[in-house]
PDB file of N, CA and C in Angstrom:
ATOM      1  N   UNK A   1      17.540  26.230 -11.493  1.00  0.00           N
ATOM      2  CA  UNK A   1      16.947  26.262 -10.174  1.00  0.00           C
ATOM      3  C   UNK A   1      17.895  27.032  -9.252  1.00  0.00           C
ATOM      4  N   UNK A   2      17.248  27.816  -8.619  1.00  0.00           N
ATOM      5  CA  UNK A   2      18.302  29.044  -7.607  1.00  0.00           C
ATOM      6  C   UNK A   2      18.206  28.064  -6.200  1.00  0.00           C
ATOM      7  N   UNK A   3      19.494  28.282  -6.031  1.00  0.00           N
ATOM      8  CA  UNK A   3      20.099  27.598  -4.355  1.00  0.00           C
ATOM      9  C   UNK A   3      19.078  28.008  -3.533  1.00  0.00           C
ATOM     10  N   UNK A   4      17.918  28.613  -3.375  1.00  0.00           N
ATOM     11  CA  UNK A   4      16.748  28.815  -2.352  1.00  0.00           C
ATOM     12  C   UNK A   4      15.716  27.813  -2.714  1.00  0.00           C
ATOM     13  N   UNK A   5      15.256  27.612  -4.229  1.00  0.00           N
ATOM     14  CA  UNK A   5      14.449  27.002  -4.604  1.00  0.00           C
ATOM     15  C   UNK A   5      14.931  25.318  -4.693  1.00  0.00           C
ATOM     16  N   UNK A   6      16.157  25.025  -4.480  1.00  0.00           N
ATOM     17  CA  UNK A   6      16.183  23.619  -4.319  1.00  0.00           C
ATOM     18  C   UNK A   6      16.494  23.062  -3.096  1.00  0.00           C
ATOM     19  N   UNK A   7      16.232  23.493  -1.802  1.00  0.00           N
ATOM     20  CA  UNK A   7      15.808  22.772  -0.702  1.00  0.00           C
ATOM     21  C   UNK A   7      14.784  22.984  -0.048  1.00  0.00           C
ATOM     22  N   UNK A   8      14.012  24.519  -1.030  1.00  0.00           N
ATOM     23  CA  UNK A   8      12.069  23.644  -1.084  1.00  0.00           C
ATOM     24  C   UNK A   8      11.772  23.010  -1.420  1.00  0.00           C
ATOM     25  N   UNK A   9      12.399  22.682  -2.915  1.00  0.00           N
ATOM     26  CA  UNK A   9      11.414  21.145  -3.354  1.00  0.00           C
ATOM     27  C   UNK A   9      11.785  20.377  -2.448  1.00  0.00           C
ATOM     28  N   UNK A  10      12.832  20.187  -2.610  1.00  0.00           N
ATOM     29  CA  UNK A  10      13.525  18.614  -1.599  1.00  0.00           C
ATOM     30  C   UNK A  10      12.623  18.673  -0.215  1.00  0.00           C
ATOM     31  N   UNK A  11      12.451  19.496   0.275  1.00  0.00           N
ATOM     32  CA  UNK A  11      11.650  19.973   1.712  1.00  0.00           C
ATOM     33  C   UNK A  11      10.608  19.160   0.974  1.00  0.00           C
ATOM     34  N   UNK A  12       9.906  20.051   0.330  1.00  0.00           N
ATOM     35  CA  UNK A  12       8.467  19.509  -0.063  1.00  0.00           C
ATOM     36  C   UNK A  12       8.155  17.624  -0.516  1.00  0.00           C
ATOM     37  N   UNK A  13       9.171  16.883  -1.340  1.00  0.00           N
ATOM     38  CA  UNK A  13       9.021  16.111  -1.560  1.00  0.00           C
ATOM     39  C   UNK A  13       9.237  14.961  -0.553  1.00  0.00           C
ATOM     40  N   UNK A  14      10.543  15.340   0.563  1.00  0.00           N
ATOM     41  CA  UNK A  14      10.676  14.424   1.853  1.00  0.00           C
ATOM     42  C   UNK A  14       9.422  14.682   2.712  1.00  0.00           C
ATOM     43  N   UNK A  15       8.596  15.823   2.719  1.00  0.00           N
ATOM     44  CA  UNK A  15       7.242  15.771   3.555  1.00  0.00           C
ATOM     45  C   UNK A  15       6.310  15.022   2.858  1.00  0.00           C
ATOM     46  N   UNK A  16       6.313  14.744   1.505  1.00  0.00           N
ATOM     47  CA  UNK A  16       5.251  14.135   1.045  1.00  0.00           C
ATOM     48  C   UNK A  16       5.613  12.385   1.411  1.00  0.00           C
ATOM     49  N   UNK A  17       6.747  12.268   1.135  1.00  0.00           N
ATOM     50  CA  UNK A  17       6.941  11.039   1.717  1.00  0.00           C
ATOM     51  C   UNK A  17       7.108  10.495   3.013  1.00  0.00           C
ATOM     52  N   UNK A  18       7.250  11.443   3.924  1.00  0.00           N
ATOM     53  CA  UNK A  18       7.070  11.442   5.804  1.00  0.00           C
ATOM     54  C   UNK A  18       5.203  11.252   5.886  1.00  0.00           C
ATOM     55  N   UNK A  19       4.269  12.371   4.967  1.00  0.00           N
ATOM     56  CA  UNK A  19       2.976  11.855   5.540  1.00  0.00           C
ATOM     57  C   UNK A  19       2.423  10.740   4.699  1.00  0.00           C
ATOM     58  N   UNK A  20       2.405  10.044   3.650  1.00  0.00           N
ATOM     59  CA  UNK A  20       2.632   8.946   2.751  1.00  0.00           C
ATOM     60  C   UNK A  20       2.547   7.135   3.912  1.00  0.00           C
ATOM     61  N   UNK A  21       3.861   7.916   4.615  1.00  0.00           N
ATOM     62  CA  UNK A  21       4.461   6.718   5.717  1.00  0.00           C
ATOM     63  C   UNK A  21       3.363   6.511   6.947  1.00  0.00           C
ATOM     64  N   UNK A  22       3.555   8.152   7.463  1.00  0.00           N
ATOM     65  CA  UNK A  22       2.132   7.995   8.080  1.00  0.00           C
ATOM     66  C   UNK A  22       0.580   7.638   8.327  1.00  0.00           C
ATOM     67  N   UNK A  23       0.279   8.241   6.833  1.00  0.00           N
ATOM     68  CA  UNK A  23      -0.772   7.954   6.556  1.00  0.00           C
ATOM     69  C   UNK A  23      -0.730   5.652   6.492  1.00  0.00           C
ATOM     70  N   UNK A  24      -0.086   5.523   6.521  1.00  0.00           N
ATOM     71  CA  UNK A  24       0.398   3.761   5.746  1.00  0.00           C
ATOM     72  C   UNK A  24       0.070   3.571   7.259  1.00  0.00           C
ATOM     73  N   UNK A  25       0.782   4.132   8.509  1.00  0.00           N
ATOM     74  CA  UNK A  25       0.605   3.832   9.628  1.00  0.00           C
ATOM     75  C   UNK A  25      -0.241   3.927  10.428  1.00  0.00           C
ATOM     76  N   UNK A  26      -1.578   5.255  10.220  1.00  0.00           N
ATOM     77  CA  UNK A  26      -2.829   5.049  10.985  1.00  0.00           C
ATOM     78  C   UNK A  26      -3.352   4.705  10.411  1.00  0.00           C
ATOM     79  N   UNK A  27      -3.483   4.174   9.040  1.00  0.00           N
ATOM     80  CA  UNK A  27      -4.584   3.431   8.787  1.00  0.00           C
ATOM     81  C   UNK A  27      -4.536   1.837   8.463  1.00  0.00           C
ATOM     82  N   UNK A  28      -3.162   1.520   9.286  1.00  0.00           N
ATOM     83  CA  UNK A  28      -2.948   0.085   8.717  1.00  0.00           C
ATOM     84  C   UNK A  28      -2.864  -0.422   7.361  1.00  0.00           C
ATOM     85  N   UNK A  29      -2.568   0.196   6.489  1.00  0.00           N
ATOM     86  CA  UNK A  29      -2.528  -0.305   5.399  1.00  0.00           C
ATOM     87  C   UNK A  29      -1.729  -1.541   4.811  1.00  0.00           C
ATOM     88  N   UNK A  30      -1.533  -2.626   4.772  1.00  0.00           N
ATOM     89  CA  UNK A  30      -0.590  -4.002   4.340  1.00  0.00           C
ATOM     90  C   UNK A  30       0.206  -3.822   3.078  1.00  0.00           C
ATOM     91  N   UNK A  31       1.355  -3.827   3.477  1.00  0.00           N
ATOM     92  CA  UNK A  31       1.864  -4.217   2.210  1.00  0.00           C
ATOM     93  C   UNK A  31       3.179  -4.767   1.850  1.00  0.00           C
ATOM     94  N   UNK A  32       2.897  -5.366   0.600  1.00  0.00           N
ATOM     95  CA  UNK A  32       3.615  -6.500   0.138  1.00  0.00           C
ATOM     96  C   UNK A  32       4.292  -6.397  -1.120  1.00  0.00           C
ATOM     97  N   UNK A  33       5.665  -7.045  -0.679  1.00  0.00           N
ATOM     98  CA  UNK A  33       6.385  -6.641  -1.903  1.00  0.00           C
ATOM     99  C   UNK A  33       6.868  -8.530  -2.295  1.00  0.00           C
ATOM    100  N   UNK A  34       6.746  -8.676  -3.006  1.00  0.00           N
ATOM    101  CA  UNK A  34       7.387 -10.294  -4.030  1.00  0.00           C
ATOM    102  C   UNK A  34       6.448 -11.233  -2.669  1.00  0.00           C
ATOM    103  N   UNK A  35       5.566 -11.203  -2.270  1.00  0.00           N
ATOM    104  CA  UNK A  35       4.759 -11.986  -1.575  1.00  0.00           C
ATOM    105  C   UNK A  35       5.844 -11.967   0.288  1.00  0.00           C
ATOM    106  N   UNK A  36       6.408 -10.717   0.616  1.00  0.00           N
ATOM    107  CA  UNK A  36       6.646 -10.760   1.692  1.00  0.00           C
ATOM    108  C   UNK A  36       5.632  -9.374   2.262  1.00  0.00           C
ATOM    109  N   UNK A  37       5.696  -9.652   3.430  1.00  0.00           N
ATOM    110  CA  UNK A  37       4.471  -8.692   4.225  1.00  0.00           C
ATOM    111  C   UNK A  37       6.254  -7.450   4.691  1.00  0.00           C
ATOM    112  N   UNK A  38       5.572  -6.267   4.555  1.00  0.00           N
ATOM    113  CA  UNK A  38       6.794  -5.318   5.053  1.00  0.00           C
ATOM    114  C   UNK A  38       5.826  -4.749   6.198  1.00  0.00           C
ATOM    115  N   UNK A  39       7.109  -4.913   7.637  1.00  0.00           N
ATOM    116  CA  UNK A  39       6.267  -4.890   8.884  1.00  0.00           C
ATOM    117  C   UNK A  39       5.786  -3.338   8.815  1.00  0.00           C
ATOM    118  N   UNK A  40       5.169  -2.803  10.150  1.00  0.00           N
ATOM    119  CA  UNK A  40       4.814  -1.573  10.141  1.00  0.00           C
ATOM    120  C   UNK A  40       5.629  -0.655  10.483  1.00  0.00           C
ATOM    121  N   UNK A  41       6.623  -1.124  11.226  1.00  0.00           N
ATOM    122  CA  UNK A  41       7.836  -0.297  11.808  1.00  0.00           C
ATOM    123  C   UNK A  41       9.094   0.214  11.042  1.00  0.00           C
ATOM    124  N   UNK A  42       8.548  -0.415   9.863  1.00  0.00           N
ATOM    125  CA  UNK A  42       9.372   0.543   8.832  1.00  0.00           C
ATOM    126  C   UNK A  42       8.798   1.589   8.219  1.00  0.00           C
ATOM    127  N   UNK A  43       7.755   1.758   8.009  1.00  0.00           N
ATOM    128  CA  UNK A  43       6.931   2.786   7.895  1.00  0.00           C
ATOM    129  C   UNK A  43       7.493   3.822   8.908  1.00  0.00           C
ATOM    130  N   UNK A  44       7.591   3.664  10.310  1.00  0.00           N
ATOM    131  CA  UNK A  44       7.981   4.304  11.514  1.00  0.00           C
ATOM    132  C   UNK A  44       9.305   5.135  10.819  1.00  0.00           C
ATOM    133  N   UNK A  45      10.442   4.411  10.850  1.00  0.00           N
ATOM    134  CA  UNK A  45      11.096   4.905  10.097  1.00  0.00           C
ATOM    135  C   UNK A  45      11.303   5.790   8.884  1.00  0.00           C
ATOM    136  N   UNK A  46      10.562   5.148   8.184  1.00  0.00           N
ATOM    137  CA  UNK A  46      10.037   5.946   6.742  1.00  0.00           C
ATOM    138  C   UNK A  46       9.580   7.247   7.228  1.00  0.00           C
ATOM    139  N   UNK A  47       8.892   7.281   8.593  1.00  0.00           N
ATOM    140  CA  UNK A  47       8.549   8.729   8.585  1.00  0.00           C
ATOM    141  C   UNK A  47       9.468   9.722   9.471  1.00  0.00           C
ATOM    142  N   UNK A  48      10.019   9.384   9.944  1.00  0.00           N
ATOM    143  CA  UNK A  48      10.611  10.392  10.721  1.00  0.00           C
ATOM    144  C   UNK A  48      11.735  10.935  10.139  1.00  0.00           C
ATOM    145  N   UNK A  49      12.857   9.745   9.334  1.00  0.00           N
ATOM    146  CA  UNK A  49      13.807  10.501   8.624  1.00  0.00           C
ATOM    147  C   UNK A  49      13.539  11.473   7.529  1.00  0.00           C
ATOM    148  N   UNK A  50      12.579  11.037   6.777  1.00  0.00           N
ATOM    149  CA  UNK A  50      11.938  11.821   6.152  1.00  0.00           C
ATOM    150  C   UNK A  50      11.678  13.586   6.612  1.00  0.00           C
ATOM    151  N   UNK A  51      11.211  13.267   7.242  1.00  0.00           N
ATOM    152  CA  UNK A  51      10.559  14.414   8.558  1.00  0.00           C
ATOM    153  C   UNK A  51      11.360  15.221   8.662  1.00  0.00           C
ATOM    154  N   UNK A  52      12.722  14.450   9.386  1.00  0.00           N
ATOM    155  CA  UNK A  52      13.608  15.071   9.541  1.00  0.00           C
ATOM    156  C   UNK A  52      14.540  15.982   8.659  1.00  0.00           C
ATOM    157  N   UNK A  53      14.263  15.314   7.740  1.00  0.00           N
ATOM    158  CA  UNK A  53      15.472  15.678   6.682  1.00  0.00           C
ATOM    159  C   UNK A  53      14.554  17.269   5.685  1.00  0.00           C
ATOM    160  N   UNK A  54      13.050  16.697   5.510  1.00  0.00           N
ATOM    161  CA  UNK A  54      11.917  17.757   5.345  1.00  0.00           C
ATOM    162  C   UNK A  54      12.578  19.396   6.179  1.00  0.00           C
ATOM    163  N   UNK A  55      12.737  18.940   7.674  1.00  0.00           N
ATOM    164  CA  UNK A  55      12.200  20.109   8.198  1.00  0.00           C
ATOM    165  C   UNK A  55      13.854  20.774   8.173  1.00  0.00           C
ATOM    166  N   UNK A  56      14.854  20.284   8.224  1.00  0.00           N
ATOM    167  CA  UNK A  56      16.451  20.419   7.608  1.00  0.00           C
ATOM    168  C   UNK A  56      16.412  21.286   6.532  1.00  0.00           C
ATOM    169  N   UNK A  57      16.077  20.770   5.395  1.00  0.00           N
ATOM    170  CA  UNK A  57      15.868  21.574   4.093  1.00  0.00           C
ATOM    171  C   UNK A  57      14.948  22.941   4.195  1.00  0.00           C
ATOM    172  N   UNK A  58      14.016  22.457   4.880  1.00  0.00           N
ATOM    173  CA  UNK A  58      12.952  23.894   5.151  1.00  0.00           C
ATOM    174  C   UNK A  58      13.691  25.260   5.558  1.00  0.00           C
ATOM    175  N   UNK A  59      14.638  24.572   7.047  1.00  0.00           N
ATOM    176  CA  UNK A  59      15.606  25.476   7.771  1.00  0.00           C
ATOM    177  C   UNK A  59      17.139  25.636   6.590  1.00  0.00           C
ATOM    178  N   UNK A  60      16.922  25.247   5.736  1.00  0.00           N
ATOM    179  CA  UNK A  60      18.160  25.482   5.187  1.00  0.00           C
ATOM    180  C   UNK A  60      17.868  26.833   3.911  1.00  0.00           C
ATOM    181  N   UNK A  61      16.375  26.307   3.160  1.00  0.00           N
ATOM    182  CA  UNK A  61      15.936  27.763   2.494  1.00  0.00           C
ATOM    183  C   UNK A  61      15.492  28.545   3.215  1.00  0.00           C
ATOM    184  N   UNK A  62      15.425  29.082   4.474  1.00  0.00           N
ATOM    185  CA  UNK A  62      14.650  30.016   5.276  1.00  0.00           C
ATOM    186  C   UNK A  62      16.384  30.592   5.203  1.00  0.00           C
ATOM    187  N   UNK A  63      17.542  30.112   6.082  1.00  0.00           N
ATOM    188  CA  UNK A  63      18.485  30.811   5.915  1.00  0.00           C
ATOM    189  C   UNK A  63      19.307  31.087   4.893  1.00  0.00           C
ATOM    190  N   UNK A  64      19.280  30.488   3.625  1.00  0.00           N
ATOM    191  CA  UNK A  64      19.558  30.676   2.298  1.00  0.00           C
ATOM    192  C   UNK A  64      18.777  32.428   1.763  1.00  0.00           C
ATOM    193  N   UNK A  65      17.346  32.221   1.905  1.00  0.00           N
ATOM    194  CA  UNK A  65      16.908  33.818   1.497  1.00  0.00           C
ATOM    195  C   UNK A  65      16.849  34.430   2.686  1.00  0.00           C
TER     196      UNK A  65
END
């Protein structure tokens, strides 16, 4: 894998998991792990670092090639 092509994937795979979070968050989705409810505001979280780190990598292969 060439140093351009591995902070697209990584880009690509932290966006899939930023809209994943989102998607969990407009549509209310519940969920439960060992019979505890995980609130929604981690989802919140779940998406933005994500996001963040997505659009990082994006800017990191744009100045890489």
């Amino acid at each position: 894998m060439s140093h351009r092509n591995y902070p697209l994937v990584s880009g690509a795979l932290f966006s899939l998991v930023a809209i994943a979070h989102l998607l969990r968050l407009v549509y209310r989705v519940p969920v439960t792990v060992d019979g505890y409810t995980v609130p929604m505001f981690v989802s919140l979280f779940g998406c933005i670092v994500p996001a963040l780190l997505a659009a990082w990598a994006f800017r990191l292969a744009r100045s890489a090639g």
